[in-house]
Protein backbone atom coordinates (compact mmCIF):
# COMPACT_ATOMS: atom_id res chain seq x y z
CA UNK A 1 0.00 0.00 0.00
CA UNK A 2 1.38 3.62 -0.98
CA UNK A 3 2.15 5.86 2.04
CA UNK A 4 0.78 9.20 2.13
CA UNK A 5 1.32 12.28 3.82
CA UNK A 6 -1.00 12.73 6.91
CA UNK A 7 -2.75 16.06 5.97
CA UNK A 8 -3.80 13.33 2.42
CA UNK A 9 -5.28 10.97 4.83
CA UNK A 10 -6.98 13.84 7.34
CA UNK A 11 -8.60 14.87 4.27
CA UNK A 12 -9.28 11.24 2.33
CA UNK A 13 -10.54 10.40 6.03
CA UNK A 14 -13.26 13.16 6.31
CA UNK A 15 -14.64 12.43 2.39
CA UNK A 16 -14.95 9.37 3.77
CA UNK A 17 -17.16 10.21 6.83
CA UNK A 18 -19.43 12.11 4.41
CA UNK A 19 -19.77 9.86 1.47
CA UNK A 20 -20.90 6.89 4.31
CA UNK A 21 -23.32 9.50 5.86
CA UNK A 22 -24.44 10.89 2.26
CA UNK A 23 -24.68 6.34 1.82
CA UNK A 24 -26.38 5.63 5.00
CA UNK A 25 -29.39 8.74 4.50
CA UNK A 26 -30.03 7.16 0.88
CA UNK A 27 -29.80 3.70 1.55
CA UNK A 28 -31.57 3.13 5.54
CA UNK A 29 -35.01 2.83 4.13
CA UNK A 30 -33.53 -0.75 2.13
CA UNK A 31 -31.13 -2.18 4.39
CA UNK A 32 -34.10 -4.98 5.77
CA UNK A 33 -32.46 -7.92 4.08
CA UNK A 34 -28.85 -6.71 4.72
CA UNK A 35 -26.81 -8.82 7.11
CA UNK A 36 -24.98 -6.88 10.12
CA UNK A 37 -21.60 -6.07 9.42
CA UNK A 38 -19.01 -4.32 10.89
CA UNK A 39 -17.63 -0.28 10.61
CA UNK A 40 -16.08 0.33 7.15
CA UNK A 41 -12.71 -0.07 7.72
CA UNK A 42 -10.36 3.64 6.68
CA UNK A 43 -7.20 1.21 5.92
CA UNK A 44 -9.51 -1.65 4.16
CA UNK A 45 -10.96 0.73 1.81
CA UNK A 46 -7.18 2.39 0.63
CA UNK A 47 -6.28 -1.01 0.05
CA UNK A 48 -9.19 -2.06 -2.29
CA UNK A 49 -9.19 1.85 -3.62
CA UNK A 50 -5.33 0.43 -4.84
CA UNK A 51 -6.42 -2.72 -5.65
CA UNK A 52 -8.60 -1.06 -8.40
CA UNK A 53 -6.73 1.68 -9.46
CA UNK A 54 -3.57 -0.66 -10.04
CA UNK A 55 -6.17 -2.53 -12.21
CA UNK A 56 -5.99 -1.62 -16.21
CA UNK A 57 -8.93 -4.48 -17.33
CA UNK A 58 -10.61 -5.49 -13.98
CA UNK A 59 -13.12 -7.61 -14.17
CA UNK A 60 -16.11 -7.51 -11.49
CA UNK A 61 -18.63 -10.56 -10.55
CA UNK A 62 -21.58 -9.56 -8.54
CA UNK A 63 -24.00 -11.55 -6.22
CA UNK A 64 -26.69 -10.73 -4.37
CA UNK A 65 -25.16 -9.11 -2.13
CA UNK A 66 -25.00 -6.05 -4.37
CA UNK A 67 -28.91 -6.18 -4.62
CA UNK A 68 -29.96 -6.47 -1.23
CA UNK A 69 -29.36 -2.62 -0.56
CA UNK A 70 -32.48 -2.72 -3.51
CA UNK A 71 -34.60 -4.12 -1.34
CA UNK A 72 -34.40 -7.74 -2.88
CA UNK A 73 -33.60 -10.34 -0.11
CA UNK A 74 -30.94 -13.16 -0.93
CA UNK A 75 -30.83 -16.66 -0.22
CA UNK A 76 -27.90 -17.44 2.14
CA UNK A 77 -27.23 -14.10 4.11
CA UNK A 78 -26.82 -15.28 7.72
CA UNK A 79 -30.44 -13.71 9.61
CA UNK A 80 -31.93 -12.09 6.88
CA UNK A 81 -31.56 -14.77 4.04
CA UNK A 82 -34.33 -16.53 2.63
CA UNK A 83 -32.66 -20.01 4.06
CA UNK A 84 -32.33 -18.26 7.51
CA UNK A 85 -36.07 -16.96 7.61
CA UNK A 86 -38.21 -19.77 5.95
CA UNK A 87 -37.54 -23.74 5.18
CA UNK A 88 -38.79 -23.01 1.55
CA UNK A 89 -36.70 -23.45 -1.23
CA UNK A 90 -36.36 -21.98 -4.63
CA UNK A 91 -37.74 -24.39 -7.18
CA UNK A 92 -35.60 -26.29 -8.86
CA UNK A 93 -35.64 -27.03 -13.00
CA UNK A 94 -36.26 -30.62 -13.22
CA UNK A 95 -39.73 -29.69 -10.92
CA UNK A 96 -40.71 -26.77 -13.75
CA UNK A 97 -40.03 -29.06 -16.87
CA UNK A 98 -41.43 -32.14 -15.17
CA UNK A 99 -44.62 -30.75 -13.24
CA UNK A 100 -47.63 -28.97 -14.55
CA UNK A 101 -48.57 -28.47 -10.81
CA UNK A 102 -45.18 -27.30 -10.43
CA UNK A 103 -44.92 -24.51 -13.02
CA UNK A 104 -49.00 -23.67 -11.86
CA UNK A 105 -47.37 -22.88 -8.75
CA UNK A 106 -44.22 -20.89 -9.44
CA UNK A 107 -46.05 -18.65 -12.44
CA UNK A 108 -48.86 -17.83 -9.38
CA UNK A 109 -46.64 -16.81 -7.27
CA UNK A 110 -44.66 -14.75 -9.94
CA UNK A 111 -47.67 -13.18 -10.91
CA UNK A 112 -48.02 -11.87 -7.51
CA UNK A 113 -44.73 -10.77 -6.96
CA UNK A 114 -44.06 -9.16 -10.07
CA UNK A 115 -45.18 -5.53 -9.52
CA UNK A 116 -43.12 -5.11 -6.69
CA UNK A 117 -39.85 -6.89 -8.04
CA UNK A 118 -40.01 -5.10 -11.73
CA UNK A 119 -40.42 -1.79 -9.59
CA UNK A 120 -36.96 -1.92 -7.98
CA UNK A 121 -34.39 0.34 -8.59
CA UNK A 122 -30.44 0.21 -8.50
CA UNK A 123 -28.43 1.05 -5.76
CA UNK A 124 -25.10 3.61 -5.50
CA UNK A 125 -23.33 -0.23 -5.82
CA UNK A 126 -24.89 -0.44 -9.17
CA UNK A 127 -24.36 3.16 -10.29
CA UNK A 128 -20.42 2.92 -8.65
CA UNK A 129 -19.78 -0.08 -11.24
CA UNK A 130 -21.99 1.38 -14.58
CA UNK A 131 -19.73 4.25 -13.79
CA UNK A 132 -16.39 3.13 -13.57
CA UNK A 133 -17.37 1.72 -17.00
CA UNK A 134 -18.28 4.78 -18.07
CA UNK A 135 -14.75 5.69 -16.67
CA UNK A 136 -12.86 2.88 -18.56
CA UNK A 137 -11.73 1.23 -15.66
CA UNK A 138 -14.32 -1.94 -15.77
CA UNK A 139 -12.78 -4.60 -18.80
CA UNK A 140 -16.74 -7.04 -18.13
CA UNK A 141 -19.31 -6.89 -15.83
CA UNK A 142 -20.54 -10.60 -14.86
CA UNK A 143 -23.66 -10.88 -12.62
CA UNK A 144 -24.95 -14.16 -11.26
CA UNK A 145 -28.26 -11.98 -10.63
CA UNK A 146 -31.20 -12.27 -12.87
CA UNK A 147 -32.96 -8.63 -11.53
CA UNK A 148 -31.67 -6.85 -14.52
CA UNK A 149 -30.39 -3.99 -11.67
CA UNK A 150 -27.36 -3.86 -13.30
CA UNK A 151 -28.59 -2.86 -16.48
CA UNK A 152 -30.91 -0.43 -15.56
CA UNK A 153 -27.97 1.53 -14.24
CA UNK A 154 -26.67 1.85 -17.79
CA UNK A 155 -23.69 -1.03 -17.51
CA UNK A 156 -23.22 -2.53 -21.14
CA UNK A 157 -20.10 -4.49 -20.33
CA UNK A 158 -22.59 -7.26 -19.14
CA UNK A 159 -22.89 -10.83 -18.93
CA UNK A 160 -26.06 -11.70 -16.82
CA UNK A 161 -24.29 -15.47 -16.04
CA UNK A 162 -27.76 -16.76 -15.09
CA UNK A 163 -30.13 -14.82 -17.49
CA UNK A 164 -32.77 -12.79 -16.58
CA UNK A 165 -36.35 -12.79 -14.91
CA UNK A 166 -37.20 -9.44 -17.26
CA UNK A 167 -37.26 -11.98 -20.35
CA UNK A 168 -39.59 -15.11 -20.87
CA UNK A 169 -38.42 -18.29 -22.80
CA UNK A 170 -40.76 -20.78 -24.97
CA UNK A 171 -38.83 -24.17 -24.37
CA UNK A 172 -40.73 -25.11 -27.62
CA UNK A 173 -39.58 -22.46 -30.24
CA UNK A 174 -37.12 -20.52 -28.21
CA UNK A 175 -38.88 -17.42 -28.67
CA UNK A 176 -38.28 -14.90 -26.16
CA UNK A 177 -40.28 -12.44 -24.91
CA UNK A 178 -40.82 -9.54 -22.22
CA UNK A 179 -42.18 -10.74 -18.80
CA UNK A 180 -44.12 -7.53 -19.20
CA UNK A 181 -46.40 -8.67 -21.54
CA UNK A 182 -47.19 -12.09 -19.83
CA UNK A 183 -48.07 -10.46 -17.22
CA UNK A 184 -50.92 -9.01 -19.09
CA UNK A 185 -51.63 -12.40 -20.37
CA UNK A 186 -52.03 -13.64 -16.52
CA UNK A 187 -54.50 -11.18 -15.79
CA UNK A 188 -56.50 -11.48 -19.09
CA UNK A 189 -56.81 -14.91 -18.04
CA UNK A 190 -57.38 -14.81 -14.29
CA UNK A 191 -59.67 -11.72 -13.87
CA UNK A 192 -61.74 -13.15 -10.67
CA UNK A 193 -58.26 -14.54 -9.12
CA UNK A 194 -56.65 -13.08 -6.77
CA UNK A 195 -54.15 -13.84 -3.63
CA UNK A 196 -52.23 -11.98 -0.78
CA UNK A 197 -49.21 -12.64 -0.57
CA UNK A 198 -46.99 -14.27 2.52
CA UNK A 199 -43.85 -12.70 2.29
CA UNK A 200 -41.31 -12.07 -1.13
CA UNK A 201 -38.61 -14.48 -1.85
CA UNK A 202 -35.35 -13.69 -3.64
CA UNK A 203 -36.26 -14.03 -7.76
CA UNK A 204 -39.36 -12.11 -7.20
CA UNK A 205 -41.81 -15.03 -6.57
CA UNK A 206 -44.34 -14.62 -3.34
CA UNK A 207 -45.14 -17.26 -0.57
CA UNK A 208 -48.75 -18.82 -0.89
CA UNK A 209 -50.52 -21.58 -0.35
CA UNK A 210 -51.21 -24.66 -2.77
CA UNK A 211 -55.10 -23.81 -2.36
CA UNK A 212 -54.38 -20.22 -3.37
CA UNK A 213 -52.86 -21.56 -6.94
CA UNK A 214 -55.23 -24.22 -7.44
CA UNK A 215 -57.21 -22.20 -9.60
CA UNK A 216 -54.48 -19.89 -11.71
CA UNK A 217 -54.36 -20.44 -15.00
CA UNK A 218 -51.25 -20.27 -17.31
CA UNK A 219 -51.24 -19.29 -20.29
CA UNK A 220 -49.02 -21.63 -23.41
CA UNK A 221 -46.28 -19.55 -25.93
CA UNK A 222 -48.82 -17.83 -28.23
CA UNK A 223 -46.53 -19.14 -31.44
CA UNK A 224 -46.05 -22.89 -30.62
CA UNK A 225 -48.22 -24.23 -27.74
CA UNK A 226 -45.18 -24.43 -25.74
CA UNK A 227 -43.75 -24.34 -22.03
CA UNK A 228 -42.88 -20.77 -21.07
CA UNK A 229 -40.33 -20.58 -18.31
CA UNK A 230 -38.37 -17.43 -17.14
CA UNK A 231 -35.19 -16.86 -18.95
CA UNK A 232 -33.11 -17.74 -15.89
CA UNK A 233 -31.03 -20.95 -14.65
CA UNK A 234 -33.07 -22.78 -12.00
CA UNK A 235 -31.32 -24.46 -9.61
CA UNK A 236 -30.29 -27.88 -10.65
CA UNK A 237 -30.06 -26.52 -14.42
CA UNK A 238 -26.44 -25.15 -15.66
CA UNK A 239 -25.32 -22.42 -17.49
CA UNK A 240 -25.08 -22.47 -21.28
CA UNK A 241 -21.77 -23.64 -22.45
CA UNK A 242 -20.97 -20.74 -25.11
CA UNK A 243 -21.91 -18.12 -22.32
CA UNK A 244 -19.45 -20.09 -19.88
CA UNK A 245 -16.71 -20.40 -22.36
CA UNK A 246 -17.19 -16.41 -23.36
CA UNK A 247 -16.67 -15.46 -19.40
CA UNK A 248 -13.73 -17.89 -19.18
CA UNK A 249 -12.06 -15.48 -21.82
CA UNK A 250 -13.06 -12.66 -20.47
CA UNK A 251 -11.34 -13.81 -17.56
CA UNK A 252 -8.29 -14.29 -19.01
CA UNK A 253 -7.90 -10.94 -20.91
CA UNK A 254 -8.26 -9.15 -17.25
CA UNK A 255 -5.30 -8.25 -14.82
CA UNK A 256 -7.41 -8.21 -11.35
CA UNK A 257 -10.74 -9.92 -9.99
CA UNK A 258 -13.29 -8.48 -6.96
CA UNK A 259 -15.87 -10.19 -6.22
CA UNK A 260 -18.87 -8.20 -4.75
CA UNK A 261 -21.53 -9.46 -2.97
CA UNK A 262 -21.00 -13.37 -3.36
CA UNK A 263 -20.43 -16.37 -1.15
CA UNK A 264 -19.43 -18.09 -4.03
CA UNK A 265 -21.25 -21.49 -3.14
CA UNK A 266 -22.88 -21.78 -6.33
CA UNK A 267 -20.09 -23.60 -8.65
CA UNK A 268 -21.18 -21.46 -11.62
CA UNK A 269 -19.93 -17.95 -10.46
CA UNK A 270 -17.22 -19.98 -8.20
CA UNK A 271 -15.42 -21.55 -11.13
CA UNK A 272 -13.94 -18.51 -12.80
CA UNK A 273 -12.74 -17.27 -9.23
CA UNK A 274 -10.62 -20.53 -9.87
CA UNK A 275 -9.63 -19.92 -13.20
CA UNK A 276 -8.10 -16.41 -11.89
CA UNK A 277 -6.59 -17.88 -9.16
CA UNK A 278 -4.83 -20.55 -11.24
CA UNK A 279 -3.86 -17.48 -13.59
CA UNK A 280 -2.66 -15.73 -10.88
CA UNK A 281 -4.44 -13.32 -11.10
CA UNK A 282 -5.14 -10.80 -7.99
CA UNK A 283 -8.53 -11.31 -6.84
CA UNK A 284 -10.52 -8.99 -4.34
CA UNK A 285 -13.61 -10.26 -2.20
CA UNK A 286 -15.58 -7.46 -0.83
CA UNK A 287 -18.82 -9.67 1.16
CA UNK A 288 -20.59 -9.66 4.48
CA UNK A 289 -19.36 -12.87 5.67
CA UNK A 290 -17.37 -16.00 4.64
CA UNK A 291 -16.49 -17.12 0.79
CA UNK A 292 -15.93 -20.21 -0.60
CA UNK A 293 -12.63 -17.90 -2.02
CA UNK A 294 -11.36 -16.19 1.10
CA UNK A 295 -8.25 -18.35 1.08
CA UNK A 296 -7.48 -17.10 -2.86
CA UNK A 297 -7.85 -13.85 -2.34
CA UNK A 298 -5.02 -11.13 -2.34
CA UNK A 299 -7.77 -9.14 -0.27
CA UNK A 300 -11.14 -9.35 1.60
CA UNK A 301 -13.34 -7.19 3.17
CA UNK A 302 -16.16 -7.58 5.15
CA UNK A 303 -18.52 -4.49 4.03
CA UNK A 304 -21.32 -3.50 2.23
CA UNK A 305 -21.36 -3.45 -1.27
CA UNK A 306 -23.09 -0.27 -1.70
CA UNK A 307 -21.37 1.67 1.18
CA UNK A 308 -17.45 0.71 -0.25
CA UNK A 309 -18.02 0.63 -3.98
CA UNK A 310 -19.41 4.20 -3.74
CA UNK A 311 -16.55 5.59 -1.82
CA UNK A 312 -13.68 3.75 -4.43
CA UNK A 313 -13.05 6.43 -7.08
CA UNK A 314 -14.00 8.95 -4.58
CA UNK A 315 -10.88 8.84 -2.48
């Protein structure tokens, strides 16, 4: 780390102090499925702000972590997670191809959910990153998270690793569509149903009960008859190869790695940590709690996404 002069770090110190307390004012009303973590560390953040600016082609994966400060909860965040709160699960793919009663079910709850997950907006962790693109200092942009946040901060450098919930798929034809408009298509064809929700799980779906969805009807692609399914990877479904193999070398044409917002326990986002690390590349981890990574990493801190990745090119 460089050494400064102290009147540098007096000064870096207080823009500090008042970017977290500009951070904290815009960001309290959205911090509900945010896991506790500890002050921002001064000495922490100089080292990532180094990390970065060392960086000529960095690339950046993002988790959910970077989304919960949206308002959208996550799975695994110790307290506030979805695993820590309920004992559902997310449905997996082999249940949606397989079971009518199955995709009945998920579309119902979807259909609830919808209003309130298409309505959220980014975060300053999703404006910090669209604008350090902006700045030339982000080589790719790889998301494992399908609420299309990262986009509607203007980032173009984008791989959305596990697709999408803003797009729907025919598994028939492959036409693809906006989730928009079959949402209008669920109303025109369920205009005496209705449901209250119990409670909003991570990829926008609801909680309800199997005698609230008994009677939703879904509607087939209007071009082939066939399955529609959200263009996302289910768990227990893998990412397509040719998107896979285009991260890989996006990988490899960068000089530094941070992770944001990840645990890492899902293999898909996990395996190009490993391809850096065999690289040797640097990588950076910047998560509220453990990583399946923290023993690769050149660096790790234990921080908000929003509240560090705001301050970076600040300092």
């Amino acid at each position: 780390m460089r050494l400064l002069p102290a009147f540098v770090l007096v000064e870096k110190w207080l823009l500090l102090k008042q970017t977290c307390r500009n951070y904290s004012a815009a960001t309290a009303s959205n911090l509900a499925f945010v896991p506790l973590s500890r002050p921002l560390d001064s000495i922490e953040l100089e080292e990532l702000q180094d990390f970065v600016h060392r960086s000529k082609r960095l690339l950046v994966l993002t988790g959910a972590g970077v989304s919960t400060e949206s308002g959208i909860p996550d799975y695994r965040s110790e307290g506030v997670g979805l695993y820590a709160r309920t004992a559902r699960r997310p449905i997996q793919h082999s249940e949606f191809i397989r079971s009518a009663k199955g995709r009945q079910r998920y579309w119902a709850r979807n259909y609830v959910g919808w209003p309130q997950f298409c309505g959220h907006q980014p975060n300053v962790a999703h404006n910090a990153l669209s604008k350090w693109e902006s700045l030339g200092k982000l080589h790719w942009l790889v998301t494992q998270n399908v609420d299309a946040l990262h986009s509607k901060a203007g980032s173009q450098r984008l791989t959305e690793l596990h697709g999408c919930s803003h797009r729907v798929l025919c598994l028939g034809c492959g036409d693809v569509t906006p989730r928009s408009q079959l949402q209008e298509k669920f109303t025109a064809l369920n205009p005496c149903w209705a449901a209250e929700a119990h409670g909003i799980a991570p990829d926008g779906d609801v909680f309800l009960t199997d005698e609230q969805v008994a009677d939703f009807n879904v509607p087939p692609c209007g071009r082939c008859g066939g399955i529609l399914k959200p263009d996302v990877t289910f768990f227990g479904d893998t990412v397509n190869k040719e998107k896979v193999n285009f991260v890989y070398e996006r990988v490899v044409e960068s000089d530094a790695v941070l992770v944001a917002g990840s645990s890492l326990q899902v293999y898909s986002g996990y395996r190009f940590i490993i391809a850096a690390y065999e690289k040797k590349i640097p990588i950076a981890l910047l998560n509220i709690g453990d990583t399946r990574a923290d023993e690769q990493a050149t660096l790790k801190i234990n921080a908000r996404c929003g509240e560090v990745l705001s301050c970076i090119l600040h300092l």
